[in-house]
N, C-alpha and C. Protein backbone atom coordinates (compact mmCIF):
# COMPACT_ATOMS: atom_id res chain seq x y z
N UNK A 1 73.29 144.22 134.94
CA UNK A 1 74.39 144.29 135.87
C UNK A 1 75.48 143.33 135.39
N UNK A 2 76.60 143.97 135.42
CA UNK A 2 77.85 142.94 135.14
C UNK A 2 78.88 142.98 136.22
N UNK A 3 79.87 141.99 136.04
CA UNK A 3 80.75 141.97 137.29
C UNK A 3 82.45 142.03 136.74
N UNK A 4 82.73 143.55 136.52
CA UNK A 4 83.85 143.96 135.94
C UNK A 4 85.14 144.05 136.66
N UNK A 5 85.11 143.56 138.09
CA UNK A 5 86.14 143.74 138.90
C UNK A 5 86.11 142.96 140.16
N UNK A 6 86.80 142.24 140.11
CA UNK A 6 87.22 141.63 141.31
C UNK A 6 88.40 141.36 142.00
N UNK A 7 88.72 141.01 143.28
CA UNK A 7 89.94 141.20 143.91
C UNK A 7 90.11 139.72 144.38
N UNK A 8 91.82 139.82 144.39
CA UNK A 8 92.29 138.73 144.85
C UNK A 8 93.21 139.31 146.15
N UNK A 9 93.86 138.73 147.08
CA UNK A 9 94.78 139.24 148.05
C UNK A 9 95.93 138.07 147.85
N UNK A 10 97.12 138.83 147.46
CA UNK A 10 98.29 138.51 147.48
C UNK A 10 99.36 138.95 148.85
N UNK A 11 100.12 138.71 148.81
CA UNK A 11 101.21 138.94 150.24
C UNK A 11 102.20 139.76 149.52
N UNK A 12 102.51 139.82 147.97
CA UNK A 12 103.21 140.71 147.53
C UNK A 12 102.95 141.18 145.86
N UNK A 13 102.55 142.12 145.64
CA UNK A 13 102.02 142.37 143.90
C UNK A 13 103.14 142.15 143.29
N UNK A 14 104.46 142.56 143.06
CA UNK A 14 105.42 142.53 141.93
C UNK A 14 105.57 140.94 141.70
N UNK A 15 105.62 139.91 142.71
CA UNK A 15 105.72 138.65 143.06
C UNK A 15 104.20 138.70 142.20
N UNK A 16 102.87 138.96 142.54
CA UNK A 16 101.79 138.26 141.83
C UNK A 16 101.48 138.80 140.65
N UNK A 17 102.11 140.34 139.92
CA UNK A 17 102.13 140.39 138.93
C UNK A 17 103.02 139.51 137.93
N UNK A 18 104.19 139.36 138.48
CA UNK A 18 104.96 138.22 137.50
C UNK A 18 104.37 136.83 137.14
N UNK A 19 103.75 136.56 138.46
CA UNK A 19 103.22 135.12 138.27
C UNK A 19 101.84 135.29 137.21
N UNK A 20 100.58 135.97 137.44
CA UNK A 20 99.48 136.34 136.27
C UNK A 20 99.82 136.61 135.34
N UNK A 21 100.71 137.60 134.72
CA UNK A 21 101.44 137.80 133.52
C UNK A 21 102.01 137.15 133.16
N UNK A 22 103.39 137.02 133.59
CA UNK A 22 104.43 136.28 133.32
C UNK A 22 104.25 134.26 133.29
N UNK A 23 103.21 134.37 134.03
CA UNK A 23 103.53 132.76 134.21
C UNK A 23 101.65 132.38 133.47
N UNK A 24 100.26 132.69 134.16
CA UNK A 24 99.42 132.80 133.47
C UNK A 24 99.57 133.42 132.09
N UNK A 25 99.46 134.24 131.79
CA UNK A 25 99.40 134.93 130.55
C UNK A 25 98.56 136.25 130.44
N UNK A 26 98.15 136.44 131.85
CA UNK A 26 97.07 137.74 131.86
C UNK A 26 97.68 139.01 131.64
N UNK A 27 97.51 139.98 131.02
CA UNK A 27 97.69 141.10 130.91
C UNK A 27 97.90 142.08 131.95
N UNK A 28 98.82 143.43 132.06
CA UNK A 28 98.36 144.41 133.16
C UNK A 28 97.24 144.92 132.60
N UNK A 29 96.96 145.29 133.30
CA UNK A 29 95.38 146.74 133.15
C UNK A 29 95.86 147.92 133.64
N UNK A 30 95.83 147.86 134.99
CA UNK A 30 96.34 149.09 135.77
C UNK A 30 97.07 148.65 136.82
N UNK A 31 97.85 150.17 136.96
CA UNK A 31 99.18 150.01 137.93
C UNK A 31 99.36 151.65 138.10
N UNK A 32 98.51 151.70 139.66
CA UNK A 32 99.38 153.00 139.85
C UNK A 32 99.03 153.17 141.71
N UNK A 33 99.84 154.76 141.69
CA UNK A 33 99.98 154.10 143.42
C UNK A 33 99.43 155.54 143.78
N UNK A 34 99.17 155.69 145.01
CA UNK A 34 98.26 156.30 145.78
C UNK A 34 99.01 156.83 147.07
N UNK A 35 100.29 157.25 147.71
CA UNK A 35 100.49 157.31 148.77
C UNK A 35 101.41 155.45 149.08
N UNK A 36 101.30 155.15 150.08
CA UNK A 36 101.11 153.75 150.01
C UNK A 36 100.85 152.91 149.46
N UNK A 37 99.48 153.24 149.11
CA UNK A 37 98.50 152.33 148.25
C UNK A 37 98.94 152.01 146.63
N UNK A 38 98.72 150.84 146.28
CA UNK A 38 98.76 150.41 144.87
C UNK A 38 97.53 149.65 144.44
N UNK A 39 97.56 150.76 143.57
CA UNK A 39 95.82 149.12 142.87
C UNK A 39 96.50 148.89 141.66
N UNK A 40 96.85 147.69 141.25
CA UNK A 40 97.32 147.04 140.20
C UNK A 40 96.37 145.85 139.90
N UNK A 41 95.81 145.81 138.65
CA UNK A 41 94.79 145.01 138.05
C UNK A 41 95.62 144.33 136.75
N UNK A 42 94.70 142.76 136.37
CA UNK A 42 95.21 141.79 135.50
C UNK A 42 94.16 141.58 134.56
N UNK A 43 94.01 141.31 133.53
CA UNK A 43 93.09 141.00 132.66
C UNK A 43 93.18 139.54 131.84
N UNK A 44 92.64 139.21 131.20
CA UNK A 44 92.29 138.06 130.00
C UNK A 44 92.74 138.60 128.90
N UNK A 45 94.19 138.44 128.51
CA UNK A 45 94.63 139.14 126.68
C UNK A 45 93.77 138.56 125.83
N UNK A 46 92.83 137.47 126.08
CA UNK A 46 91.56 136.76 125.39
C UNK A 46 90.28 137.96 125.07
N UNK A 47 89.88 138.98 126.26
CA UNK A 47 88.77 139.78 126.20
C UNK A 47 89.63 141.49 126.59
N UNK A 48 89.85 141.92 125.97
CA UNK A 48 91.22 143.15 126.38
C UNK A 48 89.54 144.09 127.05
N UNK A 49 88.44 143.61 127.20
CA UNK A 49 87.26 144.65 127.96
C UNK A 49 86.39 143.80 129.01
N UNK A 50 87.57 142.65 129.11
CA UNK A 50 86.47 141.55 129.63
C UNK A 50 86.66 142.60 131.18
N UNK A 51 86.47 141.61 132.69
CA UNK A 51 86.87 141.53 133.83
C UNK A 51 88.42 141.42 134.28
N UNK A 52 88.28 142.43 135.24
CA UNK A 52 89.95 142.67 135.47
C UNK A 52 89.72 141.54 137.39
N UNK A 53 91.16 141.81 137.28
CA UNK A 53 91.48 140.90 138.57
C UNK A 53 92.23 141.90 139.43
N UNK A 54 91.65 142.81 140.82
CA UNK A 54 92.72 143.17 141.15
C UNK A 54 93.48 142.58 142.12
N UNK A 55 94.84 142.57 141.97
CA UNK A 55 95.87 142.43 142.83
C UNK A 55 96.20 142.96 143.56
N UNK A 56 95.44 143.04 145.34
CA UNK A 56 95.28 143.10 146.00
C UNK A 56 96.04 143.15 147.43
N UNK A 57 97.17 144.05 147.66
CA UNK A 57 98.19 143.83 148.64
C UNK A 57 97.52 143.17 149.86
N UNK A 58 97.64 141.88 150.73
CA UNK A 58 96.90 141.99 151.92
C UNK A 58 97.46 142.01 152.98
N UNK A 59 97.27 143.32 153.25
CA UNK A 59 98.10 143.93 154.84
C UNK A 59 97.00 144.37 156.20
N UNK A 60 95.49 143.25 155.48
CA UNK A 60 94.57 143.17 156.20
C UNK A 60 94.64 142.17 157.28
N UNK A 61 95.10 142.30 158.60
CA UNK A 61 94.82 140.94 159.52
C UNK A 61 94.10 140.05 159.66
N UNK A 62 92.69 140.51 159.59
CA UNK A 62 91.75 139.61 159.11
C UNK A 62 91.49 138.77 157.95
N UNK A 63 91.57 139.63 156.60
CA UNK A 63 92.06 138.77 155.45
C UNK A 63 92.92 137.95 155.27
N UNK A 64 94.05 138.35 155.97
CA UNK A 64 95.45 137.56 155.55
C UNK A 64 94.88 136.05 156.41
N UNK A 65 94.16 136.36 157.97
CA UNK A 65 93.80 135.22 158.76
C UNK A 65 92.74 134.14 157.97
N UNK A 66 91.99 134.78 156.73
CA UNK A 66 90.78 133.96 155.98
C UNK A 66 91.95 133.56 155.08
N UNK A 67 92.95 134.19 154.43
CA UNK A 67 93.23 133.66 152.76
C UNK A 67 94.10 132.72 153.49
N UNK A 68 94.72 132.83 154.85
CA UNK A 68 95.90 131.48 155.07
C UNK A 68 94.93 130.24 155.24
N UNK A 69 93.77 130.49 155.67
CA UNK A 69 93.06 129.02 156.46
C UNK A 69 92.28 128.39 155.30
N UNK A 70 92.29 129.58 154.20
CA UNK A 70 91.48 128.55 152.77
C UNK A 70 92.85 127.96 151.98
N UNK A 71 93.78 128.72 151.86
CA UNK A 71 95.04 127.66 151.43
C UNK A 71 95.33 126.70 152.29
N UNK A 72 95.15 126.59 153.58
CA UNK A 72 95.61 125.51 154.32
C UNK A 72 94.11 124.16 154.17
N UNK A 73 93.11 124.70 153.72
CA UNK A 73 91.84 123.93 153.83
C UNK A 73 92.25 123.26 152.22
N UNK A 74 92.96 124.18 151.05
CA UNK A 74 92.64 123.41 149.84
C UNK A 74 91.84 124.05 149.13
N UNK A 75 90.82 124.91 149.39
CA UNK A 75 89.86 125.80 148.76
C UNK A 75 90.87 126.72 147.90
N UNK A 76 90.21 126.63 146.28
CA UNK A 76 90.78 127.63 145.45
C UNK A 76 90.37 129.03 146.58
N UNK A 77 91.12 130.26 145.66
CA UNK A 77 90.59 132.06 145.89
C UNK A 77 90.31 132.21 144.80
N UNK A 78 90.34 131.62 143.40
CA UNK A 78 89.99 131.86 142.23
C UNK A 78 89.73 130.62 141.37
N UNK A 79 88.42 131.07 140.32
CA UNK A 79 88.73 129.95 139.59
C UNK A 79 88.63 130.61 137.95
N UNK A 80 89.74 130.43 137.31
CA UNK A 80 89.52 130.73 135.67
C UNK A 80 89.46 129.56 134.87
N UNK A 81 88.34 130.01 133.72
CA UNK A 81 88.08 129.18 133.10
C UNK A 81 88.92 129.00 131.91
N UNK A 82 89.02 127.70 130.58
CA UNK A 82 89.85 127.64 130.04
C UNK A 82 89.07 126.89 128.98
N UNK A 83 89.46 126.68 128.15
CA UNK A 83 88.85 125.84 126.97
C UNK A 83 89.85 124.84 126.44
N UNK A 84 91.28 124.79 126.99
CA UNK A 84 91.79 124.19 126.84
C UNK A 84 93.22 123.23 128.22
N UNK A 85 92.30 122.70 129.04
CA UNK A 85 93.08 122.65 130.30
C UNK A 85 94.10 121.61 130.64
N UNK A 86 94.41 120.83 129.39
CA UNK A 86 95.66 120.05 129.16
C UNK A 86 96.48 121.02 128.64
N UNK A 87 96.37 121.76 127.62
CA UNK A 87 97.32 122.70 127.02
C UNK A 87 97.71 123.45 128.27
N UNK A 88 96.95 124.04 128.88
CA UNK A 88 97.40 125.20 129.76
C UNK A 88 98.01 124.38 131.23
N UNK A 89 97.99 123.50 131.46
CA UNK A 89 98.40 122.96 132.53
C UNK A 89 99.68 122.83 131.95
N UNK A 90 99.88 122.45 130.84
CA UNK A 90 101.44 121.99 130.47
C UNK A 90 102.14 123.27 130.14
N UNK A 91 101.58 124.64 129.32
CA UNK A 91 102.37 125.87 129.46
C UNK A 91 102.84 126.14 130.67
N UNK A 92 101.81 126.33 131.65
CA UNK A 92 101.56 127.07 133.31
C UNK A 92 103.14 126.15 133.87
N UNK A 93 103.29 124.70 133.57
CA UNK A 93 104.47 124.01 134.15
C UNK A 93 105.68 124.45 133.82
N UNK A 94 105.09 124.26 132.35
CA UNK A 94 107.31 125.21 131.79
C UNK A 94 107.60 126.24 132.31
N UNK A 95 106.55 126.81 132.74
CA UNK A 95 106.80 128.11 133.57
C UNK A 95 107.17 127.93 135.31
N UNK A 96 107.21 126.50 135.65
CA UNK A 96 107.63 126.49 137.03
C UNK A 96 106.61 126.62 137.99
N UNK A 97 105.22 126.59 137.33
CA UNK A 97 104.82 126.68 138.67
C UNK A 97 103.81 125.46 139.08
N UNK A 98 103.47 125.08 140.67
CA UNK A 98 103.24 124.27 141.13
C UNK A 98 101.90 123.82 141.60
N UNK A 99 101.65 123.15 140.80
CA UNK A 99 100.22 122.28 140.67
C UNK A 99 100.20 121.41 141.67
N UNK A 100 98.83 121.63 142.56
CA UNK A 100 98.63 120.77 143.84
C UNK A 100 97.35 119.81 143.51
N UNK A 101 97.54 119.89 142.05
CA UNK A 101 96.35 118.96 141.23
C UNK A 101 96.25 119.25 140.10
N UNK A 102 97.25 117.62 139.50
CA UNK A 102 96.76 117.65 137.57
C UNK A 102 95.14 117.72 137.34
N UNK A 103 95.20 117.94 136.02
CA UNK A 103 93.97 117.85 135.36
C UNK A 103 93.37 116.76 135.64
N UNK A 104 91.95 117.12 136.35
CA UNK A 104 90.89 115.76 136.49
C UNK A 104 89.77 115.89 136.75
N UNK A 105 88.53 115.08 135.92
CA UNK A 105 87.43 114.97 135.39
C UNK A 105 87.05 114.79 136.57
N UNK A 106 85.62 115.52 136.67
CA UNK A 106 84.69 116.00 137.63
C UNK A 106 83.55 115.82 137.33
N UNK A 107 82.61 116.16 138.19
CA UNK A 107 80.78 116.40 137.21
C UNK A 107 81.06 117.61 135.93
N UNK A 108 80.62 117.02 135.15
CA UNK A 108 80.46 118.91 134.40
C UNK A 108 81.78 119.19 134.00
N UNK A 109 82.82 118.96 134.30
CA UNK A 109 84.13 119.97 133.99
C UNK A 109 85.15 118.88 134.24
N UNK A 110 86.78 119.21 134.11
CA UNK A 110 87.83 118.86 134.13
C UNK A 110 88.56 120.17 134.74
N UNK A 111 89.36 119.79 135.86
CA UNK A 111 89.68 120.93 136.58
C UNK A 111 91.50 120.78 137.15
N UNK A 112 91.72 121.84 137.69
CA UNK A 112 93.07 121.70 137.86
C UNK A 112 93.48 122.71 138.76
N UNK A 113 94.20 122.24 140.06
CA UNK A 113 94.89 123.11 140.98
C UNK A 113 96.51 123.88 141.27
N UNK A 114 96.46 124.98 140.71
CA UNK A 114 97.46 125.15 141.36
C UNK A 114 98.07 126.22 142.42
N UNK A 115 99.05 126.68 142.52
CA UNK A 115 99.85 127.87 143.90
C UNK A 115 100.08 128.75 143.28
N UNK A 116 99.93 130.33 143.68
CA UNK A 116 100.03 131.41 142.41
C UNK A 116 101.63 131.82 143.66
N UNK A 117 101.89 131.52 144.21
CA UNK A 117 103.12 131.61 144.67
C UNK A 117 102.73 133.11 146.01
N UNK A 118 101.87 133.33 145.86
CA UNK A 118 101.29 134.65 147.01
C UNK A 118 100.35 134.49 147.84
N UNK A 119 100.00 133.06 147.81
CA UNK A 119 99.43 132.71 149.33
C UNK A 119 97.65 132.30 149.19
N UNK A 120 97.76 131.88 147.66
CA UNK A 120 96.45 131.28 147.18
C UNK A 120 96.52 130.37 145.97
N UNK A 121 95.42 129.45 146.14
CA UNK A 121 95.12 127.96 144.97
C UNK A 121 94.53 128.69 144.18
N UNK A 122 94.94 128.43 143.52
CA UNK A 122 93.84 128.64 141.77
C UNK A 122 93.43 127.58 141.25
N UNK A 123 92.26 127.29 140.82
CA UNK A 123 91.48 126.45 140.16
C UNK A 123 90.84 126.72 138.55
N UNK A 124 92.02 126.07 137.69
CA UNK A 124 91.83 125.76 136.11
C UNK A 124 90.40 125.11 135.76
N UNK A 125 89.39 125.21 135.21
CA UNK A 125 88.25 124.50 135.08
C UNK A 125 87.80 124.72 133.36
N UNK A 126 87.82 123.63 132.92
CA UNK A 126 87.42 123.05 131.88
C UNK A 126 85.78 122.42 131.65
N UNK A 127 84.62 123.79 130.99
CA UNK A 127 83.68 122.70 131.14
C UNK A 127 83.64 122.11 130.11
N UNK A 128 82.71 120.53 130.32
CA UNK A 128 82.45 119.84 129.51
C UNK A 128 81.71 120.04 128.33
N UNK A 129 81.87 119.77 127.35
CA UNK A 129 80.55 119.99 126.45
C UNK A 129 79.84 118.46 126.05
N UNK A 130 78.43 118.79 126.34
CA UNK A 130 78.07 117.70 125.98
C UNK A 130 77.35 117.33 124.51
């Protein structure tokens, strides 16, 4: 069993596609629409078969009521990993966006918070090697 898809909930996709692409570095995957509906997915240009991310419109009341109270708690909605999380903290900045926590050593890892600008923390994590 593998885990090829997962969802994130954003408040607006063109807004969270710019920011994963444009500001992360993730790839599109897919983008297409349904009526209403859009499923638009992000990938790792690192694994072009790895796990996609979908981007997730949330026009769910209930969701939107969980994803505001874990941004307001501080709890990432995601965490990607990195092998290099000084480098990428300092790209992710030239790009403007806003870290609610530099890089800092933890048990196990070196980690890093930031705002994907759509209504969730992301958490950079660096593990250690020992």
């Amino acid at each position: 069993m593998k885990i090829k898809l997962t969802s994130i909930y954003v408040d607006d996709q063109e807004k969270a596609l710019r920011f994963y692409a444009g500001v992360l570095g993730f790839v599109k995957k897919a983008d297409f629409s349904n009526g209403p509906f859009r499923w638009l997915t992000v990938g790792s240009a690192e694994e072009p078969e790895g796990t996609e991310l979908q981007l997730a419109l949330n026009n769910n009341p209930a969701a939107k009521t969980y994803q505001q109270a874990i941004f307001q708690q501080g709890q990432p909605a995601a965490n990607f990993l990195t092998d290099n999380i000084k480098g990428d903290y300092e790209r992710i900045k030239t790009h403007g966006a806003e870290f609610t926590q530099a890089p800092t050593d933890v048990t196990g890892a070196t980690i890093a918070v930031l705002n994907d600008t759509c209504g969730n923390l992301i958490q950079l994590t660096e593990l250690k090697r020992w």
